[in-house]
Every structure is written in structure tokens, then in C-alpha cells.
C-alpha atoms as a PDB file:
ATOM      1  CA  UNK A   1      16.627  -2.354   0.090  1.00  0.00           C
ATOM      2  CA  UNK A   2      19.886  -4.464   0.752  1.00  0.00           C
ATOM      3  CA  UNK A   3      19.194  -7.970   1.230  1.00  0.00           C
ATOM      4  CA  UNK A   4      20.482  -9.177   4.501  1.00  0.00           C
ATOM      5  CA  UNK A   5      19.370 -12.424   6.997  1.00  0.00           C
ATOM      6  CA  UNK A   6      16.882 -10.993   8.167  1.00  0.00           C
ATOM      7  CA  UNK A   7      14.961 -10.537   5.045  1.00  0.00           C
ATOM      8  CA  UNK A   8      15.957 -14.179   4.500  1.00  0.00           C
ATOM      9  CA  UNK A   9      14.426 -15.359   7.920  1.00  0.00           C
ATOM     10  CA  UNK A  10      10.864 -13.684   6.761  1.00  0.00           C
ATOM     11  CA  UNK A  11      11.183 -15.600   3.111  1.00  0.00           C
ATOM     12  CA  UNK A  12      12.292 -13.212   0.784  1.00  0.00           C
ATOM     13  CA  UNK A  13      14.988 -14.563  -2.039  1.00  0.00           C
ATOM     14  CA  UNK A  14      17.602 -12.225  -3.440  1.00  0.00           C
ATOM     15  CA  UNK A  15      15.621 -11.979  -6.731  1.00  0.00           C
ATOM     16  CA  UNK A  16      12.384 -10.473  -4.501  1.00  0.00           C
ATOM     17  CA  UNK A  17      11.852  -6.651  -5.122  1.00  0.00           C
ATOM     18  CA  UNK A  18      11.323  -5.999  -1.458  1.00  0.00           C
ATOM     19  CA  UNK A  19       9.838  -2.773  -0.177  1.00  0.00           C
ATOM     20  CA  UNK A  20      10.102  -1.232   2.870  1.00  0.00           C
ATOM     21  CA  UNK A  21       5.739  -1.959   3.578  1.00  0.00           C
ATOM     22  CA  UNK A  22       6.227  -5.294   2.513  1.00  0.00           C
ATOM     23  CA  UNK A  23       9.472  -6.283   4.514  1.00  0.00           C
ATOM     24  CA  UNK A  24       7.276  -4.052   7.478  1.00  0.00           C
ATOM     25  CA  UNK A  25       4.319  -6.303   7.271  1.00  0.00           C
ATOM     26  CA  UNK A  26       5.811  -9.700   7.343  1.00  0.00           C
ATOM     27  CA  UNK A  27       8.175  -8.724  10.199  1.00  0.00           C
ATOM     28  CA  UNK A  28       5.594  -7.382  12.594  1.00  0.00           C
ATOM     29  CA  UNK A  29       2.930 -10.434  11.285  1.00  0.00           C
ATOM     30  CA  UNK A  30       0.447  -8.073  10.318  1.00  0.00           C
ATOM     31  CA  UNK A  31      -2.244  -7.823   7.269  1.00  0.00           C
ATOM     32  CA  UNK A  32      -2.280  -5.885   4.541  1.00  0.00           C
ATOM     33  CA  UNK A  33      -4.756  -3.667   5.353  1.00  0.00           C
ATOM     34  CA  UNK A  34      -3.418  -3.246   9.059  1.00  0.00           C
ATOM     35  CA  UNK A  35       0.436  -1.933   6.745  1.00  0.00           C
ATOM     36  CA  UNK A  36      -1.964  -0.119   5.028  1.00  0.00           C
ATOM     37  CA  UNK A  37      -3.322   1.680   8.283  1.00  0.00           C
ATOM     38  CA  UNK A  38       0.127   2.103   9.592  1.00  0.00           C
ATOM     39  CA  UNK A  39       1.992   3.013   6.808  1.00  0.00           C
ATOM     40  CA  UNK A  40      -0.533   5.897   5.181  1.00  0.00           C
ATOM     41  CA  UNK A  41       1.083   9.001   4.945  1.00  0.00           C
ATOM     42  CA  UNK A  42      -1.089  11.579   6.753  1.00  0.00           C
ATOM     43  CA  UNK A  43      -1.074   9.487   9.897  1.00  0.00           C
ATOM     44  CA  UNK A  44      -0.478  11.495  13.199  1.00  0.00           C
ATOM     45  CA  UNK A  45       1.682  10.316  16.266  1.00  0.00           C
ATOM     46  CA  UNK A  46      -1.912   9.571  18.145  1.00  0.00           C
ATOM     47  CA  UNK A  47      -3.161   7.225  15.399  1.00  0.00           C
ATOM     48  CA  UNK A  48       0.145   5.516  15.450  1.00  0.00           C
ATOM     49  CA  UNK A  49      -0.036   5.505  19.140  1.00  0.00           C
ATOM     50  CA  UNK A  50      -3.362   3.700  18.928  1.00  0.00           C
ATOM     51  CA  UNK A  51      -2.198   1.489  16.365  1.00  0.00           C
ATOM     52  CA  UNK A  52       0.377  -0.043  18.139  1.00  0.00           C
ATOM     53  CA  UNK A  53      -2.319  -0.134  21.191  1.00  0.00           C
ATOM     54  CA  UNK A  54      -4.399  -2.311  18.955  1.00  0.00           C
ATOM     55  CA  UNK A  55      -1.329  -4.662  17.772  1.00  0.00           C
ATOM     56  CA  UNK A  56      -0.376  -5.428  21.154  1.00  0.00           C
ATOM     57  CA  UNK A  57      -3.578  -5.929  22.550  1.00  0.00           C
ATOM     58  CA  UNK A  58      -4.340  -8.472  19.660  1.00  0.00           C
ATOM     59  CA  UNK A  59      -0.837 -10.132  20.167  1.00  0.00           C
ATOM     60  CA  UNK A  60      -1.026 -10.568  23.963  1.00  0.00           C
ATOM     61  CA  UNK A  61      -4.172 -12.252  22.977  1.00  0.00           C
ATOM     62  CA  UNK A  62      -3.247 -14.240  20.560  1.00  0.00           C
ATOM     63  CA  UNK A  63      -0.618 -15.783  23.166  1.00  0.00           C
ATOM     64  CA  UNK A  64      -3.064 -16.722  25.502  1.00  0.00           C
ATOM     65  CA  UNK A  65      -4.971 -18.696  23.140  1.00  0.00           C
END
């Protein structure tokens, strides 16, 4: 992955190995096991759907509070 500002803004250096999960996680302020949910492989359009479902509904939330 090319290192650019915004991999700078979420705290990566130029001497980070950054992956594409990793760099994923930190920018949408999620868990590891929620990138791990998102990211597996045999996930279908309706899981992802609900996913994001989830996020949002946890992130509208967490703005109230």
C-alpha cells in the first residue's frame, strides 16, 4: 500500500507494513473482530448489508451519548 496523508492522519509511519484490513479498521473505528466480520471472504452482499446496518446503528448511538 502507498503511504499517503491519510494513512498518516490514522497513525501509521512510513516504516508501518500497512494492510489493506488494518488501514480498513482504523479508518472506519472499528474492532478487530468487527474487520474480521467484514472482511471474511465468503461474505455475501446481505451480510455486508447487515453489517453496515449494525455500524451505523452503533455510531448514531454512540453520538447521542
Amino acid at each position: 500500500m502507498v503511504f499517503n496523508e491519510a494513512a498518516r492522519k490514522l497513525g501509521f509511519t512510513e516504516r508501518d507494513s500497512i494492510n489493506i484490513s488494518e488501514f480498513a479498521r482504523r479508518a472506519l473505528g472499528i474492532d478487530s473482530h468487527a474487520a474480521d466480520e467484514l472482511f471474511e471472504a465468503t461474505n455475501t452482499l446481505a451480510d455486508l448489508e447487515r453489517f453496515v446496518q449494525a455500524l451505523t446503528v452503533d455510531s448514531a448511538s454512540r453520538r447521542r451519548q
